[in-house]
C-alpha atoms as a PDB file:
ATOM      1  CA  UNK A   1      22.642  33.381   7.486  1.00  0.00           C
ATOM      2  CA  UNK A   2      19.457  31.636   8.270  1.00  0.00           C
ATOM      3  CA  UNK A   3      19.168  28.222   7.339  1.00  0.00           C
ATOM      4  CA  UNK A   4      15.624  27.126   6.208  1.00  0.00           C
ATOM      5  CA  UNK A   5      13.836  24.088   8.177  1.00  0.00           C
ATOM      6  CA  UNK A   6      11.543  21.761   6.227  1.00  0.00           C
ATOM      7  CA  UNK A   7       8.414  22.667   7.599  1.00  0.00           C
ATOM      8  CA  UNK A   8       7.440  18.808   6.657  1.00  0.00           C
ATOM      9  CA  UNK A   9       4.761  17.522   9.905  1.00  0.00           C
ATOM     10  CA  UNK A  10       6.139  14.946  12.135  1.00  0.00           C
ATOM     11  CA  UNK A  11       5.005  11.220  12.351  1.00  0.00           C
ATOM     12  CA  UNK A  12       3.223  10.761  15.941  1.00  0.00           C
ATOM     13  CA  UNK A  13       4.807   8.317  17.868  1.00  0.00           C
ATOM     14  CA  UNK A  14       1.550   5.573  18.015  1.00  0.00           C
ATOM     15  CA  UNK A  15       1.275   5.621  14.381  1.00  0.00           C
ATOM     16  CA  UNK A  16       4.971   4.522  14.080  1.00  0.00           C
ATOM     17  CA  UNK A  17       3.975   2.054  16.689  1.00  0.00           C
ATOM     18  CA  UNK A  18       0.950   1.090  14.850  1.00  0.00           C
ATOM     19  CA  UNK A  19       3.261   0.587  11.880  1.00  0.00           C
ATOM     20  CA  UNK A  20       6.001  -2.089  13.505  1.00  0.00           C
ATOM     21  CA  UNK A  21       2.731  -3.534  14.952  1.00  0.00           C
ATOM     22  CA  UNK A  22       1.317  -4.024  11.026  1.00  0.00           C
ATOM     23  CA  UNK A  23       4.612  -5.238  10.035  1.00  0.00           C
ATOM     24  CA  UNK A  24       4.993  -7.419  12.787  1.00  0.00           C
ATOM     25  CA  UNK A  25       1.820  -9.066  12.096  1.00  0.00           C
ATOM     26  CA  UNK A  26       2.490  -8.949   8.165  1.00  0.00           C
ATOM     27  CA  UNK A  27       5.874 -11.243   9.057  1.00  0.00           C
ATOM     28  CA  UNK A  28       3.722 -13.450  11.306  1.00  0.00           C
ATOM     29  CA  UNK A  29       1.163 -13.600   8.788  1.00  0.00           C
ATOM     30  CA  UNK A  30       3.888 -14.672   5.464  1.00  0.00           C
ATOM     31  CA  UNK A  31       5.584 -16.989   7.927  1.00  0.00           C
ATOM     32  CA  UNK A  32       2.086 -18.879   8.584  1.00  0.00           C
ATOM     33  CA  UNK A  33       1.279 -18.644   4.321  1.00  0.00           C
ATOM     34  CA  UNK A  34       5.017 -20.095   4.017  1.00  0.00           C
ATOM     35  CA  UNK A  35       4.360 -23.165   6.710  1.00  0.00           C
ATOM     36  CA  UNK A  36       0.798 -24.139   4.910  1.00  0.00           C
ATOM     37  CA  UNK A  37       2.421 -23.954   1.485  1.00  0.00           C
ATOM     38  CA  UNK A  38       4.550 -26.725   2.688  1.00  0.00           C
ATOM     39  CA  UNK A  39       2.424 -28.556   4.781  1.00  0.00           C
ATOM     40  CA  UNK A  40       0.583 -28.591   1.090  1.00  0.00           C
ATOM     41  CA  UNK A  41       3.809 -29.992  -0.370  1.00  0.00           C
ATOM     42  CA  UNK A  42       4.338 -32.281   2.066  1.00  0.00           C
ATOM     43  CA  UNK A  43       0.645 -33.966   2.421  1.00  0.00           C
ATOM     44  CA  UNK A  44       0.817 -34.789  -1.179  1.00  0.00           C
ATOM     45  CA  UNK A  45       4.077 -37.622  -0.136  1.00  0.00           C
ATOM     46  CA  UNK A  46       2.678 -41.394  -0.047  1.00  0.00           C
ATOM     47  CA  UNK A  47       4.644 -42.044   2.402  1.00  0.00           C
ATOM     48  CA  UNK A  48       2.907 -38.973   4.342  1.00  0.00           C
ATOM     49  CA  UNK A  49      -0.196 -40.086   3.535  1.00  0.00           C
ATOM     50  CA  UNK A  50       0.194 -43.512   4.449  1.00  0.00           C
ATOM     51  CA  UNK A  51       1.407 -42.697   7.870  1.00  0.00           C
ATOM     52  CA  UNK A  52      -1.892 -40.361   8.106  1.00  0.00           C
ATOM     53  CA  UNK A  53      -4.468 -42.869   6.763  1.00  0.00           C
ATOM     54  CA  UNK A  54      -5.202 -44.753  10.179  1.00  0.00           C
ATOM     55  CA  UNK A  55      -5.699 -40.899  11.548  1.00  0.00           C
ATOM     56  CA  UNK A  56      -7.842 -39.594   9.023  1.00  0.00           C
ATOM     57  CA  UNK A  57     -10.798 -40.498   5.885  1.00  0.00           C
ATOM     58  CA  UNK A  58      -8.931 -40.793   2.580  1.00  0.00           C
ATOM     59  CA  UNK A  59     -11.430 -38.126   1.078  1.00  0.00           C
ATOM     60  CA  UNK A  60      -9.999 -35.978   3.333  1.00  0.00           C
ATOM     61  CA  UNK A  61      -6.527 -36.821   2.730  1.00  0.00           C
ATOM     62  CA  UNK A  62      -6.893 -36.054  -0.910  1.00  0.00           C
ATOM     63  CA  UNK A  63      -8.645 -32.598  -0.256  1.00  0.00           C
ATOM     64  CA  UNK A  64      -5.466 -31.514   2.192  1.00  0.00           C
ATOM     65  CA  UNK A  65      -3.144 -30.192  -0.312  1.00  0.00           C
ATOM     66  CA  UNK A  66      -6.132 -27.673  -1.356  1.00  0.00           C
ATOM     67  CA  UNK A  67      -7.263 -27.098   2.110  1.00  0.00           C
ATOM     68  CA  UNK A  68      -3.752 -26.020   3.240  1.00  0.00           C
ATOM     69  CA  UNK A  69      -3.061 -24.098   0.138  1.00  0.00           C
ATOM     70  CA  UNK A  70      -6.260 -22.222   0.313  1.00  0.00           C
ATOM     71  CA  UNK A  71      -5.573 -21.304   3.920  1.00  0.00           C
ATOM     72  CA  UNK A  72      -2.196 -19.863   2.676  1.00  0.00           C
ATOM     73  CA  UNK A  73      -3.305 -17.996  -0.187  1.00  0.00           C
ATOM     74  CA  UNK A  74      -6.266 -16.980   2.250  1.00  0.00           C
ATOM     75  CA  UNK A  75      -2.541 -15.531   5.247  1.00  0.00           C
ATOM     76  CA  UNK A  76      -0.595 -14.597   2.158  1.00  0.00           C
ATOM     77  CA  UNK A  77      -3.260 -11.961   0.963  1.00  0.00           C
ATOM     78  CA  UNK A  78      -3.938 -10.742   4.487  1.00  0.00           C
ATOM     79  CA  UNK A  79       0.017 -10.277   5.130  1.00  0.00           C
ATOM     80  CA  UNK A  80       0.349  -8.736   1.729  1.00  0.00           C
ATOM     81  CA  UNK A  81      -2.146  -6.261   2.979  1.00  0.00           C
ATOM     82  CA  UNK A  82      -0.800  -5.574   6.392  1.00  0.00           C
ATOM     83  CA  UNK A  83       1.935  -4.897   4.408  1.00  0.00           C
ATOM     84  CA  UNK A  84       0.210  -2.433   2.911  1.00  0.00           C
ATOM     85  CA  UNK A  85      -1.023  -0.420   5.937  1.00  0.00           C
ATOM     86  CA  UNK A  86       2.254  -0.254   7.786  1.00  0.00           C
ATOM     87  CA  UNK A  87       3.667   1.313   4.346  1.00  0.00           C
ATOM     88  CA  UNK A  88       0.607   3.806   4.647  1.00  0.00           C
ATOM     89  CA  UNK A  89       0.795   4.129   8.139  1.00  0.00           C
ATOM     90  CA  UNK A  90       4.536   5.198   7.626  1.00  0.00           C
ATOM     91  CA  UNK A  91       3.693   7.711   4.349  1.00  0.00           C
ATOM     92  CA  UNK A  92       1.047   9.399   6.819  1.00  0.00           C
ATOM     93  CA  UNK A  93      -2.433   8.371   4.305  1.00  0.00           C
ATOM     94  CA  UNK A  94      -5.395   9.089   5.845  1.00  0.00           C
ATOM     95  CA  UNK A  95      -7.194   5.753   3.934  1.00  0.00           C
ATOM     96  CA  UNK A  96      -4.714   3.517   6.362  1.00  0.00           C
ATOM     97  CA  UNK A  97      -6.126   4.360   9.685  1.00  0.00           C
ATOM     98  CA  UNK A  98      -9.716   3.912   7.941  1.00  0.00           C
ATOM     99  CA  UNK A  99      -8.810   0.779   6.455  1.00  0.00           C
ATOM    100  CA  UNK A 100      -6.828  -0.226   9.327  1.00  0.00           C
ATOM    101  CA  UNK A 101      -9.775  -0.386  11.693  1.00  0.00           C
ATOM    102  CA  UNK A 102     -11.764  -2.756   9.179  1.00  0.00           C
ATOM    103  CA  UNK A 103      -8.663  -5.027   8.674  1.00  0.00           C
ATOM    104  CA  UNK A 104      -8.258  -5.368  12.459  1.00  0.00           C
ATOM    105  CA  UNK A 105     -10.946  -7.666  13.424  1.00  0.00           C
ATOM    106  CA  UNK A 106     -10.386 -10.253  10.650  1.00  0.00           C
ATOM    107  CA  UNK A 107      -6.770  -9.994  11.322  1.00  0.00           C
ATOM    108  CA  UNK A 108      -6.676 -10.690  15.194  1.00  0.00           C
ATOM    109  CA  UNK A 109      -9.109 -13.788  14.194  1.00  0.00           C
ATOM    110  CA  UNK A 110      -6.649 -15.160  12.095  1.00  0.00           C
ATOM    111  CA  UNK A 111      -4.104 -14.986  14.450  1.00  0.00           C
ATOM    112  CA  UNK A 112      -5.644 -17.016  17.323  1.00  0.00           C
END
């Protein structure tokens, strides 16, 4: 008796690797969303704010909370996306390794 193999095609190992690699940088990506989220909280405490006034213009200390939570909507969306791509990386979609290469650039920016 004979059993039958799924004839389903095998993952290659680099997109696997290109997959942790998405995921990684998704992580990296929430964390940094996460730590300007609170830095948004946290610039918004007089007592913050005093300590930062002989650093820094008050117009500018008013426009931090929005600065920082623009920047983490700005990491949240691209982690959401890397997100995204590893799960199409994984699921073998043909639009991930084309989107993947336009995502790349931006992505590496954001991480310097």
């Amino acid at each position: 008796m004979k059993t039958r193999r799924s004839k389903k095609r095998k993952r290659p190992f680099g997109v696997t690797v290109l997959a942790l690699l998405q995921t990684v940088s998704g992580i990296q990506l929430l964390i940094q969303a996460i730590i300007f989220f609170f830095l948004a909280m946290i610039v918004t405490d007089p007592e913050v704010q005093t300590s930062l006034s002989s650093f820094a213009d008050e117009n500018l200390l008013r426009s931090l909370p929005a600065i920082f939570t623009v920047i983490g909507i700005i990491f949240l969306a691209i982690a959401i996306l890397s997100f995204h791509l590893a799960r199409g990386y994984l699921n073998g979609h043909e639009w991930a390794r084309r989107r993947g290469r336009k995502v790349a650039m931006p992505q590496s920016s954001s991480q310097l």
